[in-house]
C-alpha atoms as a PDB file:
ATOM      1  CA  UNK A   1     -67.581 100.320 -10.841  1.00  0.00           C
ATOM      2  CA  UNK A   2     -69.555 102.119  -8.117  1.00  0.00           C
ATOM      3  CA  UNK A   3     -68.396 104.936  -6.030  1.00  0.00           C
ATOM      4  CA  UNK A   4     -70.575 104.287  -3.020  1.00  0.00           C
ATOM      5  CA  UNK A   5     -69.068 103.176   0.207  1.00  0.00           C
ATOM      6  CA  UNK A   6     -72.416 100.695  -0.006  1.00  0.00           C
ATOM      7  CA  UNK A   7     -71.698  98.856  -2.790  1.00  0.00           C
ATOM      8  CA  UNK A   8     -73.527  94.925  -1.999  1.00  0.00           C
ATOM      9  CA  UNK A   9     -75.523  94.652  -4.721  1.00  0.00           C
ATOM     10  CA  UNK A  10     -78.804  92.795  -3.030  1.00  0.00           C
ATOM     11  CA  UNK A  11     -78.412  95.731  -0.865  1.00  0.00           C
ATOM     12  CA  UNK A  12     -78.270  98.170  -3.021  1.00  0.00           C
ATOM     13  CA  UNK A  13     -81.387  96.850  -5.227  1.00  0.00           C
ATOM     14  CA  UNK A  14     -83.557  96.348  -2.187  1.00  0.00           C
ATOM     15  CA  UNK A  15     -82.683 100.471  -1.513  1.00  0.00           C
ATOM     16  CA  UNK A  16     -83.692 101.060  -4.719  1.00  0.00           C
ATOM     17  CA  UNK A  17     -87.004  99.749  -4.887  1.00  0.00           C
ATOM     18  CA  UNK A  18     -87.667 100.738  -0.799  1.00  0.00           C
ATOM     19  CA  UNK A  19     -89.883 103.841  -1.292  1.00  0.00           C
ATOM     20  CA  UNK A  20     -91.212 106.811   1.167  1.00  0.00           C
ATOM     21  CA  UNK A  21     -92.324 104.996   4.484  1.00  0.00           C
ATOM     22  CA  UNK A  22     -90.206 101.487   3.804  1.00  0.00           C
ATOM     23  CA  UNK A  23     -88.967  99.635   6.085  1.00  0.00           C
ATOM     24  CA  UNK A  24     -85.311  98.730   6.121  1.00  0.00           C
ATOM     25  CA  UNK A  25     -84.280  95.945   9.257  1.00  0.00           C
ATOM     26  CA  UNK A  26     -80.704  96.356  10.611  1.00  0.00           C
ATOM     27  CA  UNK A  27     -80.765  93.364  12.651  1.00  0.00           C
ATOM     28  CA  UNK A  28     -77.604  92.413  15.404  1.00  0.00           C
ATOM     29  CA  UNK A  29     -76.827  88.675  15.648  1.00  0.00           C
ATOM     30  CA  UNK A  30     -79.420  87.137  17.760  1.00  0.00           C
ATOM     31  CA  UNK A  31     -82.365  88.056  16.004  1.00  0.00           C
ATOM     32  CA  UNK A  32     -84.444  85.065  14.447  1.00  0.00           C
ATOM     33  CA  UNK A  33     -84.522  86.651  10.788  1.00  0.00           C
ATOM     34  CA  UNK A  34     -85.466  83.369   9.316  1.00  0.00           C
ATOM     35  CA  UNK A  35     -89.099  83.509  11.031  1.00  0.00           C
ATOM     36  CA  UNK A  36     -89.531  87.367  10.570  1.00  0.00           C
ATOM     37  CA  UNK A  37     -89.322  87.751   6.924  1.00  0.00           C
ATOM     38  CA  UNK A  38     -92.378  89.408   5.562  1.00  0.00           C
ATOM     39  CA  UNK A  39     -93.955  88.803   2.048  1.00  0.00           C
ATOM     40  CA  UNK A  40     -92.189  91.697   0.605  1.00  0.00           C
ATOM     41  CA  UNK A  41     -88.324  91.690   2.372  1.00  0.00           C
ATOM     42  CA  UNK A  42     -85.134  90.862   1.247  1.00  0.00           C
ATOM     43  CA  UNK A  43     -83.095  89.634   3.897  1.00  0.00           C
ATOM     44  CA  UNK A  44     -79.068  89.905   3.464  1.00  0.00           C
ATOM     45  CA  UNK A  45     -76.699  87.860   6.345  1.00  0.00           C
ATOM     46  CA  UNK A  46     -73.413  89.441   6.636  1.00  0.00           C
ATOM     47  CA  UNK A  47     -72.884  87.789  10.346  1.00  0.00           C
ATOM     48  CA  UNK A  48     -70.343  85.964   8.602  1.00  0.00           C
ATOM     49  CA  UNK A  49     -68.633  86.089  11.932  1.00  0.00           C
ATOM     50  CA  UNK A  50     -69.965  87.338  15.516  1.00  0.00           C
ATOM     51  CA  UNK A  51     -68.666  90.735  15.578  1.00  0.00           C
ATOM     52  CA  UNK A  52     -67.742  91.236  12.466  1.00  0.00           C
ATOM     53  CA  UNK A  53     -69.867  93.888  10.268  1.00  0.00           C
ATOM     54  CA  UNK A  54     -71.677  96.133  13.610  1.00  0.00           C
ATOM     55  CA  UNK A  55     -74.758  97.761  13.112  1.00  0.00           C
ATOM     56  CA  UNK A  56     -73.295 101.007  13.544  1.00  0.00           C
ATOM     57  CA  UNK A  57     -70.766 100.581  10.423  1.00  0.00           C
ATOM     58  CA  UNK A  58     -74.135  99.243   8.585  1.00  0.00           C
ATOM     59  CA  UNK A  59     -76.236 102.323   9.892  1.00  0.00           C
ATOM     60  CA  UNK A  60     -73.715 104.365   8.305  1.00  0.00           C
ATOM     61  CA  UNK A  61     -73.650 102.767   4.913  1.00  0.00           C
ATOM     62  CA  UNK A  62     -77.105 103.043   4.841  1.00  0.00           C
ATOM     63  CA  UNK A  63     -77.275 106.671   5.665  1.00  0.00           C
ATOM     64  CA  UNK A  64     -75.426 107.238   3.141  1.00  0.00           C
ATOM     65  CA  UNK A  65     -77.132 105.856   0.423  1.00  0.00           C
ATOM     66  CA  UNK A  66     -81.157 106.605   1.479  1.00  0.00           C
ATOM     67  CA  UNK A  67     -82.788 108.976   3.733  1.00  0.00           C
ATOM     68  CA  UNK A  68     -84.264 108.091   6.726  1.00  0.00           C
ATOM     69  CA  UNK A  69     -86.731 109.975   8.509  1.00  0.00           C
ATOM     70  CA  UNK A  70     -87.797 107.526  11.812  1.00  0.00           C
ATOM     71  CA  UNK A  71     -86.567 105.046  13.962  1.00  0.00           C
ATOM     72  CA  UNK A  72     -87.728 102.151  16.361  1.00  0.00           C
ATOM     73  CA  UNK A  73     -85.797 100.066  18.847  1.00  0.00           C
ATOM     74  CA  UNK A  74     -87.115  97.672  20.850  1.00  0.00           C
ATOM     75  CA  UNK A  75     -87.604  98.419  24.336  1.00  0.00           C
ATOM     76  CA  UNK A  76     -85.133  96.919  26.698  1.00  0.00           C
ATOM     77  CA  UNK A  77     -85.397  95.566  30.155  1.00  0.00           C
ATOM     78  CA  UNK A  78     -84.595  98.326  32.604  1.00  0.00           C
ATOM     79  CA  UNK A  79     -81.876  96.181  34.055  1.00  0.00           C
ATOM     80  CA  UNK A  80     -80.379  95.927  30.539  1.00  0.00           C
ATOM     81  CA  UNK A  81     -78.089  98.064  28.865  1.00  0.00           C
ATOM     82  CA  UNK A  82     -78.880  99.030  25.547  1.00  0.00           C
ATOM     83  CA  UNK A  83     -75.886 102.202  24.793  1.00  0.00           C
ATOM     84  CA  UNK A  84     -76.203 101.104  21.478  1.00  0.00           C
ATOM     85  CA  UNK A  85     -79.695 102.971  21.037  1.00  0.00           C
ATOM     86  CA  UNK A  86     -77.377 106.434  22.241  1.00  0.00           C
ATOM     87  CA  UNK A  87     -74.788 105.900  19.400  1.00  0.00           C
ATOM     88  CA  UNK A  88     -78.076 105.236  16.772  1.00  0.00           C
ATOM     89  CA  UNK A  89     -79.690 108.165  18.153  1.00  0.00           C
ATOM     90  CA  UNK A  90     -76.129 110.370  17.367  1.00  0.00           C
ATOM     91  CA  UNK A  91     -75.936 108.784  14.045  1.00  0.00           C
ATOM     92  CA  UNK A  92     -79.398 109.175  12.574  1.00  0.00           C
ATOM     93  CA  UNK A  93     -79.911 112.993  14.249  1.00  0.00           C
ATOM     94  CA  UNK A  94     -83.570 114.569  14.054  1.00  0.00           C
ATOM     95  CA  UNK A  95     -85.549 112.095  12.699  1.00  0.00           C
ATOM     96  CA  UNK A  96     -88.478 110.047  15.019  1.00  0.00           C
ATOM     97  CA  UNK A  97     -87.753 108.111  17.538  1.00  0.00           C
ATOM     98  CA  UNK A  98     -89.469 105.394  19.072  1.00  0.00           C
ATOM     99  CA  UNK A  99     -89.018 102.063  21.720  1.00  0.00           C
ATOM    100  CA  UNK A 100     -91.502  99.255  21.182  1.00  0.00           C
ATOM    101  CA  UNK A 101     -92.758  96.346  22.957  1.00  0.00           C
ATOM    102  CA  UNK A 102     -90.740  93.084  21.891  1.00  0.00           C
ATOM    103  CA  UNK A 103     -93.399  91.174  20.266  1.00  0.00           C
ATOM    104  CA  UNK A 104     -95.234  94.557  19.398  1.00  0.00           C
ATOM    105  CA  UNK A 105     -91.012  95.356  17.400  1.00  0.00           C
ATOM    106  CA  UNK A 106     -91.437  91.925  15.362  1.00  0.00           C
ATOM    107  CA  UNK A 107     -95.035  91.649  14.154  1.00  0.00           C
ATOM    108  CA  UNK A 108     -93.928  95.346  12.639  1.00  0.00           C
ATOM    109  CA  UNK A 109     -90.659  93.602  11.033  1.00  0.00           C
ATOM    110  CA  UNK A 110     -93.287  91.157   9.803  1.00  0.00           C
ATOM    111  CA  UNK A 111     -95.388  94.356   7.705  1.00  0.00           C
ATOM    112  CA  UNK A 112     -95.359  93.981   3.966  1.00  0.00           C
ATOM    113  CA  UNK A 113     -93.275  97.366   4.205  1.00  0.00           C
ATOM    114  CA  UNK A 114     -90.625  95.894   5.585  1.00  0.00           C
ATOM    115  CA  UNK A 115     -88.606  95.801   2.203  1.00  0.00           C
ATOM    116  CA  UNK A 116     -85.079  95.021   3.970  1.00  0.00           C
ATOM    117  CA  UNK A 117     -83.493  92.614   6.753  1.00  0.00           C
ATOM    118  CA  UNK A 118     -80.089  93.244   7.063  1.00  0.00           C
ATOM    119  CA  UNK A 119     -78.344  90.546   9.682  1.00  0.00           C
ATOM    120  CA  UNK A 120     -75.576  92.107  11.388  1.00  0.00           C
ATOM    121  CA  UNK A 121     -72.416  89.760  13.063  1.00  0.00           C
ATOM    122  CA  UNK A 122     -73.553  92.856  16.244  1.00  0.00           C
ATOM    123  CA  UNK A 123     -73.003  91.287  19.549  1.00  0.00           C
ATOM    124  CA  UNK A 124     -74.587  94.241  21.744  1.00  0.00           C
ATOM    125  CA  UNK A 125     -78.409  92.729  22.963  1.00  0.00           C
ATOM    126  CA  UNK A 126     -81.274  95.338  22.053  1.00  0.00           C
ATOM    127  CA  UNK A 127     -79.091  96.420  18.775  1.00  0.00           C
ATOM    128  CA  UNK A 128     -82.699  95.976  16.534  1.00  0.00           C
ATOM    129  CA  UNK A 129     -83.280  98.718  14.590  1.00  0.00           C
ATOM    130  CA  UNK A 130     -85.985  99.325  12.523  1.00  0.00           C
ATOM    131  CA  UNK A 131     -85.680 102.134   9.656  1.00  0.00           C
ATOM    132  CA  UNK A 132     -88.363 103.936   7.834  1.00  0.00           C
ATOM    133  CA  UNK A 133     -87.423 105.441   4.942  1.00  0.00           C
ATOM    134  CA  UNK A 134     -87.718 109.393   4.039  1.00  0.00           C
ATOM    135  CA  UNK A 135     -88.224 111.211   0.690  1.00  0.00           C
ATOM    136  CA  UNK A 136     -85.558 113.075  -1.069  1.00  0.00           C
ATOM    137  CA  UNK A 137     -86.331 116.711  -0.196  1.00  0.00           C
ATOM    138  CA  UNK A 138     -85.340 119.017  -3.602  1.00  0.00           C
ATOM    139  CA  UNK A 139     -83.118 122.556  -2.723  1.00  0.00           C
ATOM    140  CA  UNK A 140     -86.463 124.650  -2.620  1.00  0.00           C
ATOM    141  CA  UNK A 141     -88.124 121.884  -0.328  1.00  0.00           C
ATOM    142  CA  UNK A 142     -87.136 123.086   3.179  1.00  0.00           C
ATOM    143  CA  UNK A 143     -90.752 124.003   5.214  1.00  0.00           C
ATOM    144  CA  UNK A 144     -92.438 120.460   5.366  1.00  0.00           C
END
C-alpha cells in the first residue's frame, strides 16, 4: 500500500524513470495528445469526464511526488483569458517561467524528453503546461 496522495501506478513509474531536465505534460482536455506523443512519453488519460480531474489537482499531485524547477505555457491570445497560468504560477512558486508560441509549445511536447503526457478532463483553454523536472537538492545543498 502506498502512502502518496499520487498513487496511479503508470504515473508513478513514468516519475520514476523522468530524470533532471524531463519533461512531464499536464495537458487540459482539448489538447490532441494522440499526435504529440514523442518517442520516449508515456501518455496517461484521466479525462474520463470533462471536468473531472483539473490540472490544478494534477499539478499538485505531481508536486508532491517530484521536483520541478521550470515551467512553460503556451502563449494565449491577448483577447483570451488564461487565469489558469496565475493559479500555476502560485502553485509551482520560484521556479522558471516561460509562454511559448503554439506550434513553437508542441514541437517541444514532441522532444524525446518529454517522458510524461498527462490528459486532464480541464475545461479552462490555454491550461497546457509543460514541466521540467528538478534534482533533489541534499540538506547541505542550498547555494546552486
Amino acid at each position: 500500500m502506498l502512502k502518496t496522495a499520487v498513487i496511479h501506478p503508470t504515473i508513478l513509474e513514468a516519475l520514476g524513470r523522468s530524470g533532471h531536465f524531463a519533461q512531464v505534460v499536464i495537458a487540459d482536455g482539448n489538447l490532441p495528445v494522440g499526435a504529440m506523443t514523442g518517442p520516449n512519453s508515456t501518455l496517461v488519460h484521466l479525462n474520463f469526464r470533462p471536468g473531472i480531474l483539473d490540472a490544478l489537482s494534477v499539478l499538485e499531485g505531481i508536486l508532491e511526488v517530484c521536483p520541478i524547477q521550470g515551467a512553460i505555457v503556451m502563449e494565449k491570445p491577448s483577447e483570451a483569458n488564461a487565469e489558469i497560468h496565475t493559479a500555476y504560477q502560485a502553485l509551482l512558486g520560484d521556479v522558471s517561467w516561460e509562454a511559448m508560441e503554439r506550434w513553437a509549445f508542441y514541437d517541444k511536447i514532441r522532444e524525446p524528453a518529454t517522458t510524461l503526457i498527462i490528459q486532464t478532463g480541464e475545461q479552462r483553454r490555454f491550461a497546457n503546461l509543460i514541466l521540467t523536472v528538478g534534482v533533489v537538492k541534499m540538506a547541505q545543498e542550498s547555494g546552486f
